[in-house]
Protein backbone atom coordinates (compact mmCIF):
# COMPACT_ATOMS: atom_id res chain seq x y z
CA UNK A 1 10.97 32.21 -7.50
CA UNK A 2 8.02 33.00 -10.31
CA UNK A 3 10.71 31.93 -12.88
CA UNK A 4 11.30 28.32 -10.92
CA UNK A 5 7.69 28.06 -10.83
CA UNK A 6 7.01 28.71 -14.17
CA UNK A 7 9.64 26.22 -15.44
CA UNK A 8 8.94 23.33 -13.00
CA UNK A 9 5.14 23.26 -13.60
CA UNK A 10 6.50 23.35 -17.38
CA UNK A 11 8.72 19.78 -16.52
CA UNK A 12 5.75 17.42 -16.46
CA UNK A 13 5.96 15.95 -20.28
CA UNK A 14 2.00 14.42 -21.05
CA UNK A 15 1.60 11.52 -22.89
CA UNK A 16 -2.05 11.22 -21.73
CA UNK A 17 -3.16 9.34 -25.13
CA UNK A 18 -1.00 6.60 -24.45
CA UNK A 19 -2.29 3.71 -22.86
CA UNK A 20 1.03 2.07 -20.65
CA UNK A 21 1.08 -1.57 -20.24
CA UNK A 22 5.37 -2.41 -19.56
CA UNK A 23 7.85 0.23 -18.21
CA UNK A 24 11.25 -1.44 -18.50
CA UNK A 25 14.38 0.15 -17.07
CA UNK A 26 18.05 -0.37 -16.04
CA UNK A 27 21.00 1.29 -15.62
CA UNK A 28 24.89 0.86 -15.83
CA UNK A 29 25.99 0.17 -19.01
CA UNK A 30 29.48 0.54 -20.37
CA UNK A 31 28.88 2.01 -24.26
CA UNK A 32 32.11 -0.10 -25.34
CA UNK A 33 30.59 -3.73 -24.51
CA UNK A 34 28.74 -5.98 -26.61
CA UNK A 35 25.61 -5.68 -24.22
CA UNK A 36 23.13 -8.53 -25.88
CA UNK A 37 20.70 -7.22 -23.38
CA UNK A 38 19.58 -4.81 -25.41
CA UNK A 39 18.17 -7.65 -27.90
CA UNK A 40 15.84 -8.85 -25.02
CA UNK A 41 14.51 -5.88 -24.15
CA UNK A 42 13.39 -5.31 -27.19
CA UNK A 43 12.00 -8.39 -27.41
CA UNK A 44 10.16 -7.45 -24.82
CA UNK A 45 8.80 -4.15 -26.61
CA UNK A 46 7.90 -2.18 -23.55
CA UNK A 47 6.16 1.14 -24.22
CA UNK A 48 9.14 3.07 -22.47
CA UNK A 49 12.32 2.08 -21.31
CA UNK A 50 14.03 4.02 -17.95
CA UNK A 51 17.71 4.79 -18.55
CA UNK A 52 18.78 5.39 -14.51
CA UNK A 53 21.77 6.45 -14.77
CA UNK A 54 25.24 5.59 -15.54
CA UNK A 55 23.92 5.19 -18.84
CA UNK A 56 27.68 5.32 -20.12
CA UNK A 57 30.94 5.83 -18.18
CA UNK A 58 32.17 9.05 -19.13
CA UNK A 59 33.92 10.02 -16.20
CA UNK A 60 36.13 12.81 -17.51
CA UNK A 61 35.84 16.75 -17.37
CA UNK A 62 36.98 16.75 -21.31
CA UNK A 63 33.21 17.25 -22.72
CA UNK A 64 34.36 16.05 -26.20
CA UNK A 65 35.54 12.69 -24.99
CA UNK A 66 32.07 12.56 -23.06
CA UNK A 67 30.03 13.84 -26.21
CA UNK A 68 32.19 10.34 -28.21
CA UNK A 69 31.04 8.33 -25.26
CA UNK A 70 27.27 9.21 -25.86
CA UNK A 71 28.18 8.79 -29.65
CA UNK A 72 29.66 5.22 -29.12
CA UNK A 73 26.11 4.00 -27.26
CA UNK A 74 24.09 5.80 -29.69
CA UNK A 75 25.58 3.67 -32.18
CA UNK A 76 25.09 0.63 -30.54
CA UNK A 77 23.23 -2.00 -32.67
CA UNK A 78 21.42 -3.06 -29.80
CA UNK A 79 20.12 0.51 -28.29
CA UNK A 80 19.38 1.67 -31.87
CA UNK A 81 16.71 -1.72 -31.72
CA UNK A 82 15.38 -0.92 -28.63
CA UNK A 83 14.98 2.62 -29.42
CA UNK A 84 12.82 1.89 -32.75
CA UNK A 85 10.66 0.15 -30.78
CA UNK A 86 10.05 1.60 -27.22
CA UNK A 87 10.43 5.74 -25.65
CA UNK A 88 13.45 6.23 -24.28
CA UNK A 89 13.87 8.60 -20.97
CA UNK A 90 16.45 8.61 -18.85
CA UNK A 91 18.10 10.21 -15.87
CA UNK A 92 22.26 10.43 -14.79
CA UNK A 93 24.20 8.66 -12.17
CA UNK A 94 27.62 10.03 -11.36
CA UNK A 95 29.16 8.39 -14.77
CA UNK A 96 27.35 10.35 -16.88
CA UNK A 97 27.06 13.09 -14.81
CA UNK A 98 31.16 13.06 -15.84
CA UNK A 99 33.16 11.72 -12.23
CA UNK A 100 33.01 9.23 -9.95
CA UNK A 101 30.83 9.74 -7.34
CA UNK A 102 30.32 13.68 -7.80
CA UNK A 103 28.13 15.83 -6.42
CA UNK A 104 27.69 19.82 -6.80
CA UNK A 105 31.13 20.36 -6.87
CA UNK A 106 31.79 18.68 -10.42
CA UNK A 107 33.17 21.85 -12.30
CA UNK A 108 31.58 20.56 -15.94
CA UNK A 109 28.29 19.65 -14.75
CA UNK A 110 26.55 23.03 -16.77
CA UNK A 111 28.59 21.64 -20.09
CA UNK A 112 27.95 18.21 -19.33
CA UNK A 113 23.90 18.84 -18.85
CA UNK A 114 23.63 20.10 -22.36
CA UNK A 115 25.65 17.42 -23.81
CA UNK A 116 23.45 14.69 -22.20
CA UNK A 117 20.05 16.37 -22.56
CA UNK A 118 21.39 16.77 -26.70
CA UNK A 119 21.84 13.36 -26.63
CA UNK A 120 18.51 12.08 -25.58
CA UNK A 121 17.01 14.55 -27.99
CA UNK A 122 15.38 16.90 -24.86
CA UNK A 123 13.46 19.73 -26.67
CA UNK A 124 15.48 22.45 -27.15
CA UNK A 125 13.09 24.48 -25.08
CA UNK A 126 13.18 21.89 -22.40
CA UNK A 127 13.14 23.43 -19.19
CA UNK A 128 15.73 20.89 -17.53
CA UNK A 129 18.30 23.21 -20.02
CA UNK A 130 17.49 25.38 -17.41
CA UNK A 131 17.27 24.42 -13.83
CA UNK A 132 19.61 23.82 -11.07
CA UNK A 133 19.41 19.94 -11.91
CA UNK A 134 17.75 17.85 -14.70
CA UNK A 135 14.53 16.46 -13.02
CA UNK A 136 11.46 16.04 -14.93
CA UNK A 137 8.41 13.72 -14.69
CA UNK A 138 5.93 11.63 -17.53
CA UNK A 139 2.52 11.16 -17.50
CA UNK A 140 1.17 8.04 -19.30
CA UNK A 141 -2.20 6.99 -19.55
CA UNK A 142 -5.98 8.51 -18.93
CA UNK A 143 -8.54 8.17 -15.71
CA UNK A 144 -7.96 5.17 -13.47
CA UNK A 145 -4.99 4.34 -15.78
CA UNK A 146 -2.72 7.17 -15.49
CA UNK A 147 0.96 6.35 -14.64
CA UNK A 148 2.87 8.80 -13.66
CA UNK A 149 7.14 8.63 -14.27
CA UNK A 150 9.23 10.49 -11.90
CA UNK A 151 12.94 11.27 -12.19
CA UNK A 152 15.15 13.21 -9.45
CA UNK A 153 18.57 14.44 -10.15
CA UNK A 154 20.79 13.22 -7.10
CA UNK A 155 23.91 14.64 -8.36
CA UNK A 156 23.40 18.60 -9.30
CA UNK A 157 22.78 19.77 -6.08
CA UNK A 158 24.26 16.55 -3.98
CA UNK A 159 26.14 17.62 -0.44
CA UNK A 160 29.43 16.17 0.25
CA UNK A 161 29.86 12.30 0.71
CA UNK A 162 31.90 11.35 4.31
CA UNK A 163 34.40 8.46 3.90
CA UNK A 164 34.33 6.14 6.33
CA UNK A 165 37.48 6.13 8.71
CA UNK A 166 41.06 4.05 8.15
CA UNK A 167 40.39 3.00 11.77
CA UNK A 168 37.18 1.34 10.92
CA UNK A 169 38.53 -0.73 8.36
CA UNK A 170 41.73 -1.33 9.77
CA UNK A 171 39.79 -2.88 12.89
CA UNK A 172 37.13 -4.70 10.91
CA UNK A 173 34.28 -2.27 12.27
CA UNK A 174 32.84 -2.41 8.80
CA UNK A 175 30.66 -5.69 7.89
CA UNK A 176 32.17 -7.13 4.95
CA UNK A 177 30.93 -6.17 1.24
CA UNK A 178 30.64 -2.78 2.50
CA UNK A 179 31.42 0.70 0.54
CA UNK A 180 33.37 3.20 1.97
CA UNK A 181 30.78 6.13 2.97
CA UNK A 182 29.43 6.65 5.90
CA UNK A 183 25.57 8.25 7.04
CA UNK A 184 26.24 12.28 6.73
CA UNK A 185 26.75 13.87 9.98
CA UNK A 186 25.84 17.32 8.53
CA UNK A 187 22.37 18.82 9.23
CA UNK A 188 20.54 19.37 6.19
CA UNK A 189 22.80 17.54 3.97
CA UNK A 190 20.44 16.41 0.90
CA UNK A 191 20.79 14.89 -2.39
CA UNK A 192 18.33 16.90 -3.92
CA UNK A 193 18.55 20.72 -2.62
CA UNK A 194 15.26 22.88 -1.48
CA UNK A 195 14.01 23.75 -4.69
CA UNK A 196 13.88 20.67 -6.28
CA UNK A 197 12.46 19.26 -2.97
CA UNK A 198 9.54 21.90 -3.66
CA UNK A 199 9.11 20.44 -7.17
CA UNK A 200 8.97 16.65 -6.22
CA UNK A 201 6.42 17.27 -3.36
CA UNK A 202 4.29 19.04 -5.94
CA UNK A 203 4.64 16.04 -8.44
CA UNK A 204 3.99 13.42 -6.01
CA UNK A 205 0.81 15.69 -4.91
CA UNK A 206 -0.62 15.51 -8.91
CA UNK A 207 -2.88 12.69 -9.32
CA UNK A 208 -2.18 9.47 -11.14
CA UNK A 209 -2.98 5.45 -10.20
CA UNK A 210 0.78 4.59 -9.88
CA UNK A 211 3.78 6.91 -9.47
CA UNK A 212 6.94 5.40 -10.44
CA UNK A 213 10.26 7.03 -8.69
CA UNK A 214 13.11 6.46 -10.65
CA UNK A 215 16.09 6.81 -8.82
CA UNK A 216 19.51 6.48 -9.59
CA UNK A 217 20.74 5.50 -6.42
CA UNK A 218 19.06 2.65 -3.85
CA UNK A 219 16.48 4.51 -2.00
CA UNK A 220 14.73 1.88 0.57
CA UNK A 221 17.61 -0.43 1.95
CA UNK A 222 19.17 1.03 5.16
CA UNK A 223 23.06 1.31 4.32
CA UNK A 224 25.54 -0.22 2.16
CA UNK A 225 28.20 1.99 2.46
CA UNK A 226 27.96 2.92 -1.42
CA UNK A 227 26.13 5.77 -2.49
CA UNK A 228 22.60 6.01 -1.77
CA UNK A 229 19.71 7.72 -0.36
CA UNK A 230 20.47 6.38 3.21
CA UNK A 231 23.38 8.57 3.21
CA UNK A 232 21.26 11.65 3.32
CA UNK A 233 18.82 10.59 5.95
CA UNK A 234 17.03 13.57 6.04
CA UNK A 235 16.24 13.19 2.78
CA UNK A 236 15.14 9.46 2.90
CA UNK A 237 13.18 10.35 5.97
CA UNK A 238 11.65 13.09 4.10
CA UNK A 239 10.14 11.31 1.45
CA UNK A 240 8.72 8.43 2.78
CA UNK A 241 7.67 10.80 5.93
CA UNK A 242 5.61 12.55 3.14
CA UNK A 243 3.93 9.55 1.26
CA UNK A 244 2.84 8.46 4.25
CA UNK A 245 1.56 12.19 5.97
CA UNK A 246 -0.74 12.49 2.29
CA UNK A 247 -1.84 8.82 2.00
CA UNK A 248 0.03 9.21 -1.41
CA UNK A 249 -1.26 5.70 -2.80
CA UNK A 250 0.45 3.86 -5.93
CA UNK A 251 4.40 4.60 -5.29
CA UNK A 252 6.62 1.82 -6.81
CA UNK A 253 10.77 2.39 -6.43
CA UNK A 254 12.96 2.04 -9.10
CA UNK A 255 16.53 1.85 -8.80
CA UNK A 256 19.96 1.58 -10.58
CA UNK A 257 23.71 2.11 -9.73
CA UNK A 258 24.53 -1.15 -7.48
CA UNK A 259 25.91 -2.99 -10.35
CA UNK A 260 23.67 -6.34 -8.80
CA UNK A 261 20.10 -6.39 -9.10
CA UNK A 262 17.36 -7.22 -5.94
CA UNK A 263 13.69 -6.64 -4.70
CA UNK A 264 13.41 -4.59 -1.13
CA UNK A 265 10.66 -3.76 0.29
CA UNK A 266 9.76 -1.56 3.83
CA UNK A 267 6.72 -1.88 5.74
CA UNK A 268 4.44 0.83 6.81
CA UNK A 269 2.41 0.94 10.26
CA UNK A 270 -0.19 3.82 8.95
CA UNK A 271 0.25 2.89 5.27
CA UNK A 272 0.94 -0.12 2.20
CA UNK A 273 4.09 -1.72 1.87
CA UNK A 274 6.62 -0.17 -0.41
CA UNK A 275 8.59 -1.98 -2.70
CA UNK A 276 11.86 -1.31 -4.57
CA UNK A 277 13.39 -2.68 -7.79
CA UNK A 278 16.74 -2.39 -8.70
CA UNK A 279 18.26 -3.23 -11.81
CA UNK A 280 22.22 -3.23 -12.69
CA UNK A 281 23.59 -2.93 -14.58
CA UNK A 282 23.15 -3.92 -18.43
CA UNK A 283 26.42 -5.11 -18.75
CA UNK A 284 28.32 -4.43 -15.56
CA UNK A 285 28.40 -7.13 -12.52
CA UNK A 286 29.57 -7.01 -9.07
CA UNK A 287 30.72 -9.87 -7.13
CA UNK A 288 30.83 -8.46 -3.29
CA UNK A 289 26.86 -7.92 -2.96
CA UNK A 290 26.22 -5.67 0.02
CA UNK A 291 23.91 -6.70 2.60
CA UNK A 292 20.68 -5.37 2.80
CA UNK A 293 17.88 -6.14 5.56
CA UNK A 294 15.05 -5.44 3.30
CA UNK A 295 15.79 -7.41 0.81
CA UNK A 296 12.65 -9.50 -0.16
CA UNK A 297 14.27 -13.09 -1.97
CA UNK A 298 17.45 -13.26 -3.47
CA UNK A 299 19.98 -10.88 -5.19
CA UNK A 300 21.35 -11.28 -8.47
CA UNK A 301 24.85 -10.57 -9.46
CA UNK A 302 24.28 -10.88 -13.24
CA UNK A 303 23.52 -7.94 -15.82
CA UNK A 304 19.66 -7.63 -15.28
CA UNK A 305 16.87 -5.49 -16.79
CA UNK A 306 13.85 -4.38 -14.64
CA UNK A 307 10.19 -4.84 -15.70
CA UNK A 308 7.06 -3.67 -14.27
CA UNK A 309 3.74 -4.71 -16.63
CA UNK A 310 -0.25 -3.45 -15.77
CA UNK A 311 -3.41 -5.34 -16.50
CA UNK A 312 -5.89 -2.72 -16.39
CA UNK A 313 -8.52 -5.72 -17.45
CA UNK A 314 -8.87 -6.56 -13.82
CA UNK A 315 -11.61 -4.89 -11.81
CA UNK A 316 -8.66 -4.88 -9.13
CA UNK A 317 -5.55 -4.24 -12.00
CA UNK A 318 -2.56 -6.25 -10.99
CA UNK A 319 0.98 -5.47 -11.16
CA UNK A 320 3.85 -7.53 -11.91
CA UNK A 321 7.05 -6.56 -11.43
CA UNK A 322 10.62 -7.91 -11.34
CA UNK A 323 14.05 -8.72 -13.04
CA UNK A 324 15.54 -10.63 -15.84
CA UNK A 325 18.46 -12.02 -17.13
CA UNK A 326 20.39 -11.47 -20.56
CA UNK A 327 17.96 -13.73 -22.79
CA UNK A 328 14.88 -12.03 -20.87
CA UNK A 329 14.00 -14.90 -18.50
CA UNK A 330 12.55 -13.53 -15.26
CA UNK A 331 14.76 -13.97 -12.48
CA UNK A 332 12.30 -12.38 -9.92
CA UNK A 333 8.95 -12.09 -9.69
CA UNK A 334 6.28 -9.94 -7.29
CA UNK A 335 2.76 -9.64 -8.21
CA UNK A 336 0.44 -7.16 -6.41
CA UNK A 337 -3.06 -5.91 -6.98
CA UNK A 338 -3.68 -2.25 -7.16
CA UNK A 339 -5.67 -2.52 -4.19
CA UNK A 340 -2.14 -3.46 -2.17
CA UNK A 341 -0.82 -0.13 -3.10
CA UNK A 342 -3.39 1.83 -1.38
CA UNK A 343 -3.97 3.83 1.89
């Protein structure tokens, strides 16, 4: 346990000279496509740029046809732009992690973490080289401006999935544009396992004006059937059960995976309202959106980047936050004062 300690207080990477304005982010992005994205993004020149997963599709157990995957994107005209010009982090979905929809079972996942942490030029003496899982978390900023970056790993230590049944969809039980999972039925079934649960608690207890959760699944809309947080209720309820219990002020969503790109946001009785944006993918679409009850607006089904921009000028800083298209015209919009985001 002193060793886990020792290594997870190491896993909080200080930037604390840099003032943050834009955090951009995105996910799902095949390394073999053209992806012209990349060429408004940075346009854009955001001070760091979120990779959320799926960052290629390696999906294979063969780490040398992974490792030419990475190679492929790194070579990409396009990322090579945006990486001159903004800090790249990033986080894996189940197609880098190396299989479709994989959890703790994937047999490569040790090989595979060292091939994707090489890639994204982690310190050698990173501890995510280490622990059960790749998490880590950024700190941006000084005072009243700090803004704080944090990344789970919902794949390392990830619990089964349960498929919904033949019966279901044979007799239409299943709304339409739905995946094919189902909420677990196993008690204590999480995404993220204990001791990484100890870790986030402790780095959404540090103190910082905004704490952006980057996750690579959809964390705040109910159930889709596809792979996300509502799956693993216990874990969902966990984390917004804690928020709320330490009037944890400042939390903003991020999200990738989905492969469409939409705004949610859940209400709070005791606290703010918590919003969601996810973005997907950078060049993937998807035409069967899933429904979604808090979805604030409209969905897109276009490749999308994410945005979210401070103005720390303002006695009461705003925040704007949103999505845009290919050419990097906003598609959706939400502006909120800091004030908004506070117990």
């Amino acid at each position: 346990m002193k060793t886990f300690i020792t290594l997870a207080l190491a896993l909080l990477v200080s930037h604390s000279a840099l003032a943050i304005d834009k955090i951009y982010f995105g996910s799902c992005a095949k390394e073999y496509k053209e992806m012209p994205i990349f060429d408004a993004i940075a346009k854009d020149n955001p001070d760091v740029f979120i990779f959320l997963g799926d960052n290629i599709y390696g999906d294979t157990e063969d780490m040398s046809v992974l490792k030419q995957k990475y190679d492929m994107l790194g070579k990409h005209q396009g990322f090579n732009k945006l990486k001159q010009t903004s800090e790249l982090i990033a986080i894996w979905d189940d197609h880098d992690y190396g299989e479709n929809d994989a959890g703790k079972a994937y047999p490569q996942k040790h090989a595979s973490r060292k091939v994707m942490l090489d890639f994204w030029q982690e310190p050698k003496d990173s501890p995510r080289y280490q622990l059960e899982g790749i998490y880590t978390s950024y700190m941006y900023g000084k005072a009243n401006q700090k803004v704080q970056v944090i990344l789970p790993d919902l794949r390392w230590n990830r619990d089964k999935l349960h498929q919904v049944s033949k019966t279901d969809y044979l007799f239409k039980r299943i709304p339409n544009n739905m995946g094919p999972y189902k909420v677990s039925p196993d008690k204590g079934a999480s995404m993220l396992g204990e001791e990484q649960w100890q870790w986030l608690e402790a780095e959404l207890l540090k103190p910082a004006t905004i704490k952006i959760i980057g996750s690579s699944l959809q964390l705040l809309p109910e159930f889709t059937g596809w792979e996300s947080w509502a799956n693993f209720p216990e874990d969902r309820n966990r984390l917004l059960n804690f928020i709320e219990r330490h009037n944890i002020s400042g939390v903003i969503f991020v999200s990738g995976d989905t492969h469409w790109g939409e705004v949610s946001k859940v209400n709070s009785d005791k606290g703010y309202g918590l919003w969601e944006v996810t973005s997907s993918g950078l060049s993937e679409k998807w035409k069967d959106v899933s429904p979604n009850q808090h979805r604030v607006g409209k969905y897109t089904n276009q490749v999308n980047y994410g945005f979210i921009e401070f103005d720390w000028q303002q006695s009461d800083p705003t925040i704007h936050f949103g999505l845009k298209n290919e050419i990097g015209d906003i598609t959706h919009q939400h502006r909120l004062s800091l004030s908004q985001l506070q117990f």
